[in-house]
C-alpha atoms as a PDB file:
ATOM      1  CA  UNK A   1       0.000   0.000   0.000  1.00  0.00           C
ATOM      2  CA  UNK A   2       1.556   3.360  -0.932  1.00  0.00           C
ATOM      3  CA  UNK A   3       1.969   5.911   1.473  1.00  0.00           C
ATOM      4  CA  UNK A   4       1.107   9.104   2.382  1.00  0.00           C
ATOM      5  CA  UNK A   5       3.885  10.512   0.925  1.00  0.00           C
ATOM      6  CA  UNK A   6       2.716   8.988  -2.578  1.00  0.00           C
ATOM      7  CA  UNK A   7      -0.564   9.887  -2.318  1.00  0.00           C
ATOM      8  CA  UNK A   8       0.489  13.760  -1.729  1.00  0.00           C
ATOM      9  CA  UNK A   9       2.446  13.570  -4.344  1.00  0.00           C
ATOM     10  CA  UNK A  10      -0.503  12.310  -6.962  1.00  0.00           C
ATOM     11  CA  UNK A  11      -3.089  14.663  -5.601  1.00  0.00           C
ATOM     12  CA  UNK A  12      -0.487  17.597  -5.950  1.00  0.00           C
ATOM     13  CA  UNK A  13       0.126  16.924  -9.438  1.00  0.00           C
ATOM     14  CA  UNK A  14      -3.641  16.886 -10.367  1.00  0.00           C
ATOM     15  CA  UNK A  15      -3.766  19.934  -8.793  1.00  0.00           C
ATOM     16  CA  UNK A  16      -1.833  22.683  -9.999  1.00  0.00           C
ATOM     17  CA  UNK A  17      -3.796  25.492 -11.576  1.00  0.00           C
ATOM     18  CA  UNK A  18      -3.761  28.052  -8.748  1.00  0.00           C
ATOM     19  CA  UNK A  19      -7.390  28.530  -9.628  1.00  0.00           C
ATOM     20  CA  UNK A  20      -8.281  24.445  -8.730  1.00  0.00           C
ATOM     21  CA  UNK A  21      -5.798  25.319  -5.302  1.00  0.00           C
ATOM     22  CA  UNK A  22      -7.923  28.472  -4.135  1.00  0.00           C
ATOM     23  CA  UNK A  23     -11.386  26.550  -4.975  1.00  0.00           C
ATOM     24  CA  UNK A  24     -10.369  23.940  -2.528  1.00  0.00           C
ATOM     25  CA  UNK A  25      -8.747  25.992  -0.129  1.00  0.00           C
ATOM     26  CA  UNK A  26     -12.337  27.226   0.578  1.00  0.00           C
ATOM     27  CA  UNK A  27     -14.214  24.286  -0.257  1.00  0.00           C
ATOM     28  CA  UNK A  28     -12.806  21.716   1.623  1.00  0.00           C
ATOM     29  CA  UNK A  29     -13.227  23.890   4.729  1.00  0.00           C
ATOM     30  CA  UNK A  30     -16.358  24.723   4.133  1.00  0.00           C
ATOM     31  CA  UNK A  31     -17.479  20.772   3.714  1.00  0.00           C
ATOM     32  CA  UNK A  32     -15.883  20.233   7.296  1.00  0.00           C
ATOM     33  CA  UNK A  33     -17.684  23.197   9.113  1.00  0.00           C
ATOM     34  CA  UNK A  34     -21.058  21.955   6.711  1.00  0.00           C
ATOM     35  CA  UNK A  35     -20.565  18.585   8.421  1.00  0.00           C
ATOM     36  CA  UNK A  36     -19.919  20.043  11.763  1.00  0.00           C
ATOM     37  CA  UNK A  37     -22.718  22.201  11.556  1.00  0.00           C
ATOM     38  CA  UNK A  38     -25.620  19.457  10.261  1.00  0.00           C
ATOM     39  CA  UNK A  39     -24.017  17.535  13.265  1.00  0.00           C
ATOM     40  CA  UNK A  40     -24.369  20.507  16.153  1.00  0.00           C
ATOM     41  CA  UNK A  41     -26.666  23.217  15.350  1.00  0.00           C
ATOM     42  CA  UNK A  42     -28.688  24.702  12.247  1.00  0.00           C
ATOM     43  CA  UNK A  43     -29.133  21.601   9.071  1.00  0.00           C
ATOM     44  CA  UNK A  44     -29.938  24.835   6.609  1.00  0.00           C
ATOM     45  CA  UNK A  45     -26.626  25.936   7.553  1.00  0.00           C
ATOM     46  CA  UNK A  46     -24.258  22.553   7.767  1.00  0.00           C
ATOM     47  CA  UNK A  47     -26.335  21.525   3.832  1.00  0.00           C
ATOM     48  CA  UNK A  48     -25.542  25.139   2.328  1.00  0.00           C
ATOM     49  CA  UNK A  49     -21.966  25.007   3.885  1.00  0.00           C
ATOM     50  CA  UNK A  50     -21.589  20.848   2.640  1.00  0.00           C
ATOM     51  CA  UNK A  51     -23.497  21.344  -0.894  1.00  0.00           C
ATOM     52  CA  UNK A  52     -21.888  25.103  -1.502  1.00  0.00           C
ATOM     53  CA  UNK A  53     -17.581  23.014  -0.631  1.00  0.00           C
ATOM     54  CA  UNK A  54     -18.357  20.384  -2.942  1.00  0.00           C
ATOM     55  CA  UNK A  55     -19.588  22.962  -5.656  1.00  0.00           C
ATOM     56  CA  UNK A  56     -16.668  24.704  -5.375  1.00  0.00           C
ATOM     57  CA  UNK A  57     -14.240  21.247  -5.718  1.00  0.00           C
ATOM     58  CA  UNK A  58     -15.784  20.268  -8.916  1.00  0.00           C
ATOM     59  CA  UNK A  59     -16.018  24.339 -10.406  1.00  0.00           C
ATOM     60  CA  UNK A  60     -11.729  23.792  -9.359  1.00  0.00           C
ATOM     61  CA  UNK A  61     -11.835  20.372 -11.441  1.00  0.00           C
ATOM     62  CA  UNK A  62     -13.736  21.861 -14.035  1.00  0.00           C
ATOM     63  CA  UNK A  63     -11.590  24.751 -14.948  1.00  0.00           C
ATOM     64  CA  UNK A  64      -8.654  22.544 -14.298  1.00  0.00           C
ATOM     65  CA  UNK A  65      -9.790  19.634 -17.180  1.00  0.00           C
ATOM     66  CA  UNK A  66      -9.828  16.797 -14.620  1.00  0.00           C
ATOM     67  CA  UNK A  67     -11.714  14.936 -12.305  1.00  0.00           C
ATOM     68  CA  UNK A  68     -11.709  14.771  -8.968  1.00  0.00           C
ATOM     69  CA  UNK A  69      -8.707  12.497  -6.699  1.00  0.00           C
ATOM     70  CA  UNK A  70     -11.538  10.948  -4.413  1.00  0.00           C
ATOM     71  CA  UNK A  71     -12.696   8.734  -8.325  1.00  0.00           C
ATOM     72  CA  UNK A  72      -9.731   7.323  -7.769  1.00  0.00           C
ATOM     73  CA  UNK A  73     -10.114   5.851  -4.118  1.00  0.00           C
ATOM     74  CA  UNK A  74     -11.658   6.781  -1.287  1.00  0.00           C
ATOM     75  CA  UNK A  75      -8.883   7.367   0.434  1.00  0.00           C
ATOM     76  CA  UNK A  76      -8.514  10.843  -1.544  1.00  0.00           C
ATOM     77  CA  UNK A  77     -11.208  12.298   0.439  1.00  0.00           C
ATOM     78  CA  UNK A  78      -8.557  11.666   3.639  1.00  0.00           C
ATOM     79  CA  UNK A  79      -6.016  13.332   1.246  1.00  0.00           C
ATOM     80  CA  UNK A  80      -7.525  16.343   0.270  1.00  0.00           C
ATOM     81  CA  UNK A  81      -7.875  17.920   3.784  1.00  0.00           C
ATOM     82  CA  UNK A  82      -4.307  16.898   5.058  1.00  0.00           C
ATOM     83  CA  UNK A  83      -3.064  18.428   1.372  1.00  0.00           C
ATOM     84  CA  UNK A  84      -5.036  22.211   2.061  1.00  0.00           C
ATOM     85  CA  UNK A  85      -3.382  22.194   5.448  1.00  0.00           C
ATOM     86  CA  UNK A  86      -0.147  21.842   3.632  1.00  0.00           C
ATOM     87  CA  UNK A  87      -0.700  24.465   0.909  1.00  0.00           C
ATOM     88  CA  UNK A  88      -2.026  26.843   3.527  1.00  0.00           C
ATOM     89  CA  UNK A  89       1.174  26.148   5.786  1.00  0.00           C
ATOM     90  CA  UNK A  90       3.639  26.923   2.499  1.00  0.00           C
ATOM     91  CA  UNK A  91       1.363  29.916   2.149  1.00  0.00           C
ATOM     92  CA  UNK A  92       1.554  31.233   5.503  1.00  0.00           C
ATOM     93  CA  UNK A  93       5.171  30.560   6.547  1.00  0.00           C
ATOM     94  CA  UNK A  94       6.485  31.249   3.248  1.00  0.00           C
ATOM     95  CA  UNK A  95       7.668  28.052   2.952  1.00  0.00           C
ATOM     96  CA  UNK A  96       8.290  26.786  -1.153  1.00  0.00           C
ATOM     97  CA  UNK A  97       8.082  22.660  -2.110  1.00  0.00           C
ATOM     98  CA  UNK A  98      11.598  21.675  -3.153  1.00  0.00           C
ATOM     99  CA  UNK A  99      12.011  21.274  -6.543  1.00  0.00           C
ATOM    100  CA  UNK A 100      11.246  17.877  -8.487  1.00  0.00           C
ATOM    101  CA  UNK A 101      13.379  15.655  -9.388  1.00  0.00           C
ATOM    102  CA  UNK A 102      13.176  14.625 -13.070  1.00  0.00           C
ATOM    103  CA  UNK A 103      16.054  11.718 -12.587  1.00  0.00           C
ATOM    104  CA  UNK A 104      17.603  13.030 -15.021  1.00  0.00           C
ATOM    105  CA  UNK A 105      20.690  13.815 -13.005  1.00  0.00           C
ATOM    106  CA  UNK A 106      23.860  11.582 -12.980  1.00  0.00           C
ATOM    107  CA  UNK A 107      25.186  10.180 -10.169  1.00  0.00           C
ATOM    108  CA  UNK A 108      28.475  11.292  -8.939  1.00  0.00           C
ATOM    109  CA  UNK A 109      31.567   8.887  -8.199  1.00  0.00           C
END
């Protein structure tokens, strides 16, 4: 089973239109407090908060030409909430993902 690691990786890479990264940045929050709030207080509130995240995930996939991680697996929809944490981290602190490797690099004796 791949690892976390690898599955960062893959739903970074179908997700690189800054666009797509915004759209979640607010969606995926917003399906967490929709969920929190259907479960405490208010269902109007928690189903416009749930309904109004996942529209804007798939408006993100739809401007970015691809479909969403979670088709793949379920295990996307764990994913996508630990990957916004990280973008909003490297926002925050500054902090910029270390370059790819493309292996095209030679080793050195």
């Amino acid at each position: 089973m791949p690892g976390l690691a690898s599955y960062m990786e893959q739903y970074d890479h179908e997700h690189s239109s800054v666009w797509n990264k915004v759209l979640h940045g607010i969606g995926i929050p917003m399906i967490f407090a929709g969920l929190l709030l259907l479960i405490l207080t208010k269902w109007i509130w928690g189903g416009l908060f749930f309904l109004g995240g996942w529209v804007f995930l798939f408006l993100g996939h739809r401007i970015e030409g691809n479909h969403p991680a979670f088709f793949q697996g379920p295990i996307y929809l764990l994913v996508g909430p630990i990957w916004v944490a990280k973008e909003i981290w490297m926002f925050l602190t500054g902090a910029h993902p270390a370059a790819a490797s493309d292996g095209s690099q030679s080793k050195r004796i």
